[in-house]
Structure formats: structure tokens, C-alpha cells
PDB file of N, CA and C in Angstrom:
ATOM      1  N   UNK A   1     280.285 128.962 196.485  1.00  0.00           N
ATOM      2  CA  UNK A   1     280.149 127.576 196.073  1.00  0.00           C
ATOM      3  C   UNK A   1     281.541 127.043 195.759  1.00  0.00           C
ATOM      4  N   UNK A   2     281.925 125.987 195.700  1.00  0.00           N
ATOM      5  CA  UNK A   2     282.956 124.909 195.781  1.00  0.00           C
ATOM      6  C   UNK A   2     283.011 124.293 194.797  1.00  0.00           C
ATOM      7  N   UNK A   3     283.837 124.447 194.136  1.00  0.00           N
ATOM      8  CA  UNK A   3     283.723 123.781 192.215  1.00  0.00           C
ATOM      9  C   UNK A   3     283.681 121.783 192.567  1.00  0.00           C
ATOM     10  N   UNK A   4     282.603 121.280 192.124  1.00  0.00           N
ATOM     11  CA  UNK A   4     282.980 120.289 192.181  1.00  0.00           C
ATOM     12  C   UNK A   4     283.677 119.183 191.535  1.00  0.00           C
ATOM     13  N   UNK A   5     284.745 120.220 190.351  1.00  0.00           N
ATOM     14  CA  UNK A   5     285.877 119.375 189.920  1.00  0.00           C
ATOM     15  C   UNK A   5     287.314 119.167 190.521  1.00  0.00           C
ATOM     16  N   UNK A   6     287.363 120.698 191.600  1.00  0.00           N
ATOM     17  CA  UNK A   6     288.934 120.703 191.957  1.00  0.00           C
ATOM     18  C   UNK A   6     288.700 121.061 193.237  1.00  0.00           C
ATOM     19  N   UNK A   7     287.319 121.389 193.619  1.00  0.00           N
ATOM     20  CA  UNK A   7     287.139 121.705 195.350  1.00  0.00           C
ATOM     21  C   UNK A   7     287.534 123.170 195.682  1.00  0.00           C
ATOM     22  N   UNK A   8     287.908 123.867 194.651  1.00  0.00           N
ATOM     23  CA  UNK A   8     288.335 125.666 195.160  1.00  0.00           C
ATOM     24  C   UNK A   8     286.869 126.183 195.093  1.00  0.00           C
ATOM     25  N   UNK A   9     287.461 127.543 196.007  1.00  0.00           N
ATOM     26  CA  UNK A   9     286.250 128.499 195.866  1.00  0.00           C
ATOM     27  C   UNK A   9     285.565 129.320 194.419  1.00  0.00           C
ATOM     28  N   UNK A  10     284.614 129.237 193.821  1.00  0.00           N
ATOM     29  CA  UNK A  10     284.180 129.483 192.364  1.00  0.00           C
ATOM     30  C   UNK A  10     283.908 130.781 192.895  1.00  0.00           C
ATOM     31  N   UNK A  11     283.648 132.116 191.470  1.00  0.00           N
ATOM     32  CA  UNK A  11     283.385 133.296 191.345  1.00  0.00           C
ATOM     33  C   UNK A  11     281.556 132.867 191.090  1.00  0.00           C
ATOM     34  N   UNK A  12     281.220 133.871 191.606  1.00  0.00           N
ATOM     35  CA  UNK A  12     279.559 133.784 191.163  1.00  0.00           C
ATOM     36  C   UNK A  12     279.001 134.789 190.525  1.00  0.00           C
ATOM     37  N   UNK A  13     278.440 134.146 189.437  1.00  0.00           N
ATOM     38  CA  UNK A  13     277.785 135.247 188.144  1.00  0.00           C
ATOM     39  C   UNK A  13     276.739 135.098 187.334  1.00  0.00           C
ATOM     40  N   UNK A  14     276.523 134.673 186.201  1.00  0.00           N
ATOM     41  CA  UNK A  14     274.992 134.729 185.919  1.00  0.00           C
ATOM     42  C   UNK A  14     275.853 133.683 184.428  1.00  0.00           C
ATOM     43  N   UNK A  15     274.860 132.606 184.323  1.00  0.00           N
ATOM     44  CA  UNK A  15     274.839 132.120 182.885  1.00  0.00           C
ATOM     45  C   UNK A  15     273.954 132.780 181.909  1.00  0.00           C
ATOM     46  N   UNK A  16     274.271 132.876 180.449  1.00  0.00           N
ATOM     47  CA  UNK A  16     273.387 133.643 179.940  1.00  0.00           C
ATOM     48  C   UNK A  16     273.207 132.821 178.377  1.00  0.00           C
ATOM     49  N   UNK A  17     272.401 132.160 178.177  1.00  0.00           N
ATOM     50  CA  UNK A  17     272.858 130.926 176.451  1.00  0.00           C
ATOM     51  C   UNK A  17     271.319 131.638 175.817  1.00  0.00           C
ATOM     52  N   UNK A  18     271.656 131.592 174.470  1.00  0.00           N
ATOM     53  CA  UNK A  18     270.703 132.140 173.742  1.00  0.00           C
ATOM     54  C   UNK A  18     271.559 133.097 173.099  1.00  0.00           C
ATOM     55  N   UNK A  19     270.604 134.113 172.299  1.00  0.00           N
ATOM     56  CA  UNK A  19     271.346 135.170 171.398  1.00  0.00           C
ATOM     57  C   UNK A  19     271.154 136.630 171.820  1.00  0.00           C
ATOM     58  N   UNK A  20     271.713 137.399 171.508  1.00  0.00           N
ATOM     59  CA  UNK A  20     271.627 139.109 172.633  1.00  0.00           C
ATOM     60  C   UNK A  20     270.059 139.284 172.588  1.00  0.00           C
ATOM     61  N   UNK A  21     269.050 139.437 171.656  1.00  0.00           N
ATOM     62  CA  UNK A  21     267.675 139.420 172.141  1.00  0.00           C
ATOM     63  C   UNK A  21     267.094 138.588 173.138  1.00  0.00           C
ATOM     64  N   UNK A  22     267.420 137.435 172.782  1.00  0.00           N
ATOM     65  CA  UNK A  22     266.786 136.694 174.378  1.00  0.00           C
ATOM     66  C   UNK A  22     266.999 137.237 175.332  1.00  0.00           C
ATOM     67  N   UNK A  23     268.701 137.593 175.345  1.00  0.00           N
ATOM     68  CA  UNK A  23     269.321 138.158 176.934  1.00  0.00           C
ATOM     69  C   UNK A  23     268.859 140.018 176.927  1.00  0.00           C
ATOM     70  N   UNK A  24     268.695 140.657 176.306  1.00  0.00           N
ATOM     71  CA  UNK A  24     268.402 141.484 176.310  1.00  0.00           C
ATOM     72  C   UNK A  24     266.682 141.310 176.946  1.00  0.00           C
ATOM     73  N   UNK A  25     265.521 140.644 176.255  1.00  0.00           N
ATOM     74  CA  UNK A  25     264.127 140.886 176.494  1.00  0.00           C
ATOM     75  C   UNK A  25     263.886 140.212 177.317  1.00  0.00           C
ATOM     76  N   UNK A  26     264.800 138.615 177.500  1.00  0.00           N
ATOM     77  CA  UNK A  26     264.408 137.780 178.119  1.00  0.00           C
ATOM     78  C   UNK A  26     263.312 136.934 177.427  1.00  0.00           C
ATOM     79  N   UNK A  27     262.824 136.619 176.082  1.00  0.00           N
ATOM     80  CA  UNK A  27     262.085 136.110 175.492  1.00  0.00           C
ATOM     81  C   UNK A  27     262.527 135.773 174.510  1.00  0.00           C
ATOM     82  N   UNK A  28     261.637 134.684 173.925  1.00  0.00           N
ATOM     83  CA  UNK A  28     261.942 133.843 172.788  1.00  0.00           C
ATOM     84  C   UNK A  28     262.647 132.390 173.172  1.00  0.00           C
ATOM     85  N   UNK A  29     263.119 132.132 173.687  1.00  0.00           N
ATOM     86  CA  UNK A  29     264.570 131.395 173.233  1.00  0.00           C
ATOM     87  C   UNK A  29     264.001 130.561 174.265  1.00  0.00           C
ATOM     88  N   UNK A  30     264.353 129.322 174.646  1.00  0.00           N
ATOM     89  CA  UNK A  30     264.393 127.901 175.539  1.00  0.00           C
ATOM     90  C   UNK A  30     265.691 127.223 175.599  1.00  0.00           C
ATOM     91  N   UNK A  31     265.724 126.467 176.577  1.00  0.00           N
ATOM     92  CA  UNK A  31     266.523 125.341 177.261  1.00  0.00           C
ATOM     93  C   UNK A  31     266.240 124.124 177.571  1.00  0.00           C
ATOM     94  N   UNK A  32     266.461 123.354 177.394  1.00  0.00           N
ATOM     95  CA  UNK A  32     265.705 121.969 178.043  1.00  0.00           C
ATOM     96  C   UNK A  32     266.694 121.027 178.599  1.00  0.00           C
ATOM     97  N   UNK A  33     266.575 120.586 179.764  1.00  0.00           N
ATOM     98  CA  UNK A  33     267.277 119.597 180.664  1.00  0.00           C
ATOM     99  C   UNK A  33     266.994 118.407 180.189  1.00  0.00           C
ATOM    100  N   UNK A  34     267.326 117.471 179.800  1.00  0.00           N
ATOM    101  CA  UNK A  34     266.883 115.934 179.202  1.00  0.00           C
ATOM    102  C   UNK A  34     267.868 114.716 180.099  1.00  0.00           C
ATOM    103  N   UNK A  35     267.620 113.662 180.023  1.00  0.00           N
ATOM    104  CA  UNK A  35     267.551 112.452 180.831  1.00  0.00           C
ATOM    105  C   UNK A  35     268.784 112.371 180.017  1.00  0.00           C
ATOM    106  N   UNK A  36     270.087 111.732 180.993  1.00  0.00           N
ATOM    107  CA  UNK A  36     270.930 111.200 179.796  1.00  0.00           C
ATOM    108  C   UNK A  36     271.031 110.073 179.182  1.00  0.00           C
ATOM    109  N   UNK A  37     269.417 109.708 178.761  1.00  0.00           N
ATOM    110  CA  UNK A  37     269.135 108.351 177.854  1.00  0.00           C
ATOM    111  C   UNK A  37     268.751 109.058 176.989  1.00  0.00           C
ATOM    112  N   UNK A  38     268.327 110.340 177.270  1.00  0.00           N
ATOM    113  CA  UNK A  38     267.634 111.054 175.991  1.00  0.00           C
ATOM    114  C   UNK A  38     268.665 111.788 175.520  1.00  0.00           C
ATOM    115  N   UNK A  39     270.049 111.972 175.809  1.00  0.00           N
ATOM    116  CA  UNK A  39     270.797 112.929 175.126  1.00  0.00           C
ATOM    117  C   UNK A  39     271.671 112.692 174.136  1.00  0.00           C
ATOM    118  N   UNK A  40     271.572 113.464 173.356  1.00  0.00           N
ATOM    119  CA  UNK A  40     272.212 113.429 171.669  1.00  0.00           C
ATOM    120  C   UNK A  40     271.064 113.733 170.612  1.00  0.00           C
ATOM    121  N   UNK A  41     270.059 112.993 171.266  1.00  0.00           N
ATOM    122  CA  UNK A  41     268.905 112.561 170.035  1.00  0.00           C
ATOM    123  C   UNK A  41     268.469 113.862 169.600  1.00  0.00           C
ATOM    124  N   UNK A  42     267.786 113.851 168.632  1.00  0.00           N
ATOM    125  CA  UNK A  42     267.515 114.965 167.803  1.00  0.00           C
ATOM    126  C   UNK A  42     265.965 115.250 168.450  1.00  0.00           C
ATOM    127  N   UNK A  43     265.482 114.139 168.892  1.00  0.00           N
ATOM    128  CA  UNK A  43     263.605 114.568 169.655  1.00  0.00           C
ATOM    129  C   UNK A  43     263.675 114.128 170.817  1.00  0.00           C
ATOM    130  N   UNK A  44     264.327 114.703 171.725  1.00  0.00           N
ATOM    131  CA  UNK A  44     263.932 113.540 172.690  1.00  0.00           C
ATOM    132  C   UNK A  44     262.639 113.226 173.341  1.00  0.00           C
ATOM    133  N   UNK A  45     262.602 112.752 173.720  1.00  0.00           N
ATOM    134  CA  UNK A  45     261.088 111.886 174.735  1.00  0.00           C
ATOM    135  C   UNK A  45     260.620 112.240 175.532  1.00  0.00           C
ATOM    136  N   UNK A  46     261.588 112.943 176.770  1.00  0.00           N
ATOM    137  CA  UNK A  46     261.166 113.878 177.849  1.00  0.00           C
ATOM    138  C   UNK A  46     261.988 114.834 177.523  1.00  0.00           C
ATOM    139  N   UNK A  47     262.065 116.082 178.710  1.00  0.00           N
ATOM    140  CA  UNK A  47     262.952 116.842 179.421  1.00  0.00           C
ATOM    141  C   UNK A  47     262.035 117.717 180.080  1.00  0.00           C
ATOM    142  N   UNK A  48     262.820 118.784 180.894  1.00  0.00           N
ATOM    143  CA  UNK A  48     262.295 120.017 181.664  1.00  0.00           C
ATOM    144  C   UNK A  48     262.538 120.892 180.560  1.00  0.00           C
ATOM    145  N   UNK A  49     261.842 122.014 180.214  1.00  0.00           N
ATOM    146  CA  UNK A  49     261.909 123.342 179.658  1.00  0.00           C
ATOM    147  C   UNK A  49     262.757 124.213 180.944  1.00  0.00           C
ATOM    148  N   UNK A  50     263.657 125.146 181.079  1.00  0.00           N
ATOM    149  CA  UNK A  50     264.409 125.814 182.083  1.00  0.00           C
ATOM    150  C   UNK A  50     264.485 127.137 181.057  1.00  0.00           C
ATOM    151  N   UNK A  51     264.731 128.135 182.131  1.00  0.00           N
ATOM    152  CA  UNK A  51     265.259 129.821 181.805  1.00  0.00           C
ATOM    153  C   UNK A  51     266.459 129.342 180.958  1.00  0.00           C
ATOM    154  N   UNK A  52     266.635 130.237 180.104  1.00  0.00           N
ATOM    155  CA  UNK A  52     267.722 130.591 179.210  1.00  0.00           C
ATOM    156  C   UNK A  52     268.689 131.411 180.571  1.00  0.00           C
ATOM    157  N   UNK A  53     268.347 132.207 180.960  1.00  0.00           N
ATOM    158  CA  UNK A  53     269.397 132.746 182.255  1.00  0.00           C
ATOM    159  C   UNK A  53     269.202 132.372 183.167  1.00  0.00           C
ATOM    160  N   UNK A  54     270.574 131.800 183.799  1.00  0.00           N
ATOM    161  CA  UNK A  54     270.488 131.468 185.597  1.00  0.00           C
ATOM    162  C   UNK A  54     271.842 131.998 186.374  1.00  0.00           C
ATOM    163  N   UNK A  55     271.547 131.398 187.260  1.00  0.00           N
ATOM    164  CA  UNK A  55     272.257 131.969 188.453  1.00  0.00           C
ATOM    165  C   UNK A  55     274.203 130.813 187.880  1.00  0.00           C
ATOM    166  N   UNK A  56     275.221 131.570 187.610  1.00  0.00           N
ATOM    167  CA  UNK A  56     276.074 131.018 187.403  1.00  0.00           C
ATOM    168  C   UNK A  56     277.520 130.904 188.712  1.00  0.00           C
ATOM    169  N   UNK A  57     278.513 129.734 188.434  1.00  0.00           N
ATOM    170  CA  UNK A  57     279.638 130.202 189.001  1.00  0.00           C
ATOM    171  C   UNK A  57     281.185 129.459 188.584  1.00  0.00           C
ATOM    172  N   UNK A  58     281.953 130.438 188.434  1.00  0.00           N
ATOM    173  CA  UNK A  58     283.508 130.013 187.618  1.00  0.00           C
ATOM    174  C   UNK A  58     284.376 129.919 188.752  1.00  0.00           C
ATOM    175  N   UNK A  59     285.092 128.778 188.252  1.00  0.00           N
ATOM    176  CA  UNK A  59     286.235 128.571 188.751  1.00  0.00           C
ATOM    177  C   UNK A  59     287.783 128.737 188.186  1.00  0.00           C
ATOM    178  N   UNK A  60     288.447 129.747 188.104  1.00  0.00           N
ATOM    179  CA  UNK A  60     289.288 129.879 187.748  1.00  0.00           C
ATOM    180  C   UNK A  60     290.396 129.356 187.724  1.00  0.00           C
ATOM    181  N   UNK A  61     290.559 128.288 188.864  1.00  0.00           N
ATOM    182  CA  UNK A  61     291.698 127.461 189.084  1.00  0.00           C
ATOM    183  C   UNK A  61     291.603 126.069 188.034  1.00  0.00           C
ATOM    184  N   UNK A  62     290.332 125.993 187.721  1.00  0.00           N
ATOM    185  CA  UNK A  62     290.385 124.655 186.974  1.00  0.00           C
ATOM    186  C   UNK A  62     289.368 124.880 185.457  1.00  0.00           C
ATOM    187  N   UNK A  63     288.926 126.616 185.250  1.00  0.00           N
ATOM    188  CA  UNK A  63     287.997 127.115 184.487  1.00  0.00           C
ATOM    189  C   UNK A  63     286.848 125.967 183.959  1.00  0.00           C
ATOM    190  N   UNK A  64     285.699 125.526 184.883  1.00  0.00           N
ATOM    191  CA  UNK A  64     284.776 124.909 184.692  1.00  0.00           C
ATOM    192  C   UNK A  64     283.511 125.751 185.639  1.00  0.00           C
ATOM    193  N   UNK A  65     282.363 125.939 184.992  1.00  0.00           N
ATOM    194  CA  UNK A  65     281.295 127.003 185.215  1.00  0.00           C
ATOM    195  C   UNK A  65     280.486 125.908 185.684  1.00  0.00           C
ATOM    196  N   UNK A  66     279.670 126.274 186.407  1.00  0.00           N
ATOM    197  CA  UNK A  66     278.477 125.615 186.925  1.00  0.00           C
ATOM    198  C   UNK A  66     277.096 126.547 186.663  1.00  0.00           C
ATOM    199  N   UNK A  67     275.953 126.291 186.317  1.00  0.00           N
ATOM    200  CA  UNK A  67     274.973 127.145 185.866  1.00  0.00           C
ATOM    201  C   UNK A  67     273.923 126.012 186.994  1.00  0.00           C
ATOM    202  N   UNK A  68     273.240 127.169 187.513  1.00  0.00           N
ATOM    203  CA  UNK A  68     272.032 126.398 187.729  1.00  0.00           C
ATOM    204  C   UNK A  68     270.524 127.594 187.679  1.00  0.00           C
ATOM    205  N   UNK A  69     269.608 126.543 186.880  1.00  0.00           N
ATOM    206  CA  UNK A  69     268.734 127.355 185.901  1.00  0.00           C
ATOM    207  C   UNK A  69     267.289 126.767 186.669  1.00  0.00           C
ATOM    208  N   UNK A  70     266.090 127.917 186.591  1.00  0.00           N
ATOM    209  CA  UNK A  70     265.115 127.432 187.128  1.00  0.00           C
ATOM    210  C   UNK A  70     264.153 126.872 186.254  1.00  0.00           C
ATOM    211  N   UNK A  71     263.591 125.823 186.666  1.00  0.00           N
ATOM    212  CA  UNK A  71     262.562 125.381 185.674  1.00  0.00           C
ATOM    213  C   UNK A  71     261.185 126.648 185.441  1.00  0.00           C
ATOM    214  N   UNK A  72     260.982 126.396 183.549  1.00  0.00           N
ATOM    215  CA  UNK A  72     259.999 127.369 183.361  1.00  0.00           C
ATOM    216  C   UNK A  72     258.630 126.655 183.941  1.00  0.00           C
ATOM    217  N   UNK A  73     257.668 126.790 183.982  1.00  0.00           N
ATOM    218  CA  UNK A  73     256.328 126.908 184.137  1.00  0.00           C
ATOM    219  C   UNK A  73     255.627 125.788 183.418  1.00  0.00           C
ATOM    220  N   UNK A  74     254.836 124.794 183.749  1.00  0.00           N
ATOM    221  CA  UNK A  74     254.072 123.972 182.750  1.00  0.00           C
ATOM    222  C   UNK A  74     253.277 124.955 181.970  1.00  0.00           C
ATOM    223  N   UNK A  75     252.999 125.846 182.031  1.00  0.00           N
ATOM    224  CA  UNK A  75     252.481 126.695 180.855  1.00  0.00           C
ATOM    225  C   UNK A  75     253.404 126.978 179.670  1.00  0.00           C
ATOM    226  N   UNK A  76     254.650 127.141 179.900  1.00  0.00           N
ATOM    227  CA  UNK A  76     255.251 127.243 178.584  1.00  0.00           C
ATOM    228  C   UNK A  76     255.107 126.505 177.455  1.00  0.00           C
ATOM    229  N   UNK A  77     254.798 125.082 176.706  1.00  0.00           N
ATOM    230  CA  UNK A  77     253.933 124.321 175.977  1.00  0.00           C
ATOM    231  C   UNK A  77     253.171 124.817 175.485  1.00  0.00           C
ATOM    232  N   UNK A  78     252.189 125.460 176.541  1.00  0.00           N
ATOM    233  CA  UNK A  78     251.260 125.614 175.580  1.00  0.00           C
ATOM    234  C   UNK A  78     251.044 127.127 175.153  1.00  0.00           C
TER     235      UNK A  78
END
């Protein structure tokens, strides 16, 4: 992949946000993608729920990461 801040070739690796149990079990912990009308707010209104781990990639020439994370399941809610 191709960083799309400086156009070099990025390293590819894994994002991992949450705390060592999440990343360790893979449970517990959430993410949520929100609208950027909804961002800052403390509740927002919508978003997607997404994996705490995804597929990552660094760019070393300009050190900016790109993560891209899969959406969880409409079952997670409930």
C-alpha cells in the first residue's frame, strides 16, 4: 500500500488499540467509527462498532499508520 500522505511504499502490520487482554483474548474491548459530525461528543448518535485489531500499515518516510478494521456484527449490541 502507498501512504496516502507522502505517496511511498508503507510496511504492513497489524493495528492493535485496547489493553494486553483484549489483544491477548481478543475480547472485551470495542471501537467505533463515527460520522465526523458526531466526533468529539461524548454520546454520539451513530457509528459502526469495528474489531479492536486490524490489518495495519507504516510509513516510515513520513511515520503515519493507516489501520483498516472490520466492522463487528449487528449482534454485538445486543
Amino acid at each position: 500500500m502507498n501512504c496516502p500522505s507522502c505517496g511511498k511504499e508503507m510496511q504492513k502490520g497489524e493495528v492493535q488499540s485496547g489493553d494486553l487482554f483484549t489483544n491477548l483474548f481478543k475480547y472485551g474491548e470495542h471501537a467505533l467509527w463515527v460520522p465526523q459530525e458526531e466526533s468529539g461528543k461524548m454520546l454520539p448518535k451513530s457509528g459502526v462498532p469495528i474489531n479492536v485489531i486490524g490489518e495495519g500499515y507504516y510509513c516510515k518516510d513520513c511515520g503515519k499508520i493507516v489501520g483498516i478494521f472490520e466492522e463487528r456484527g449487528a449482534d454485538f449490541w445486543q
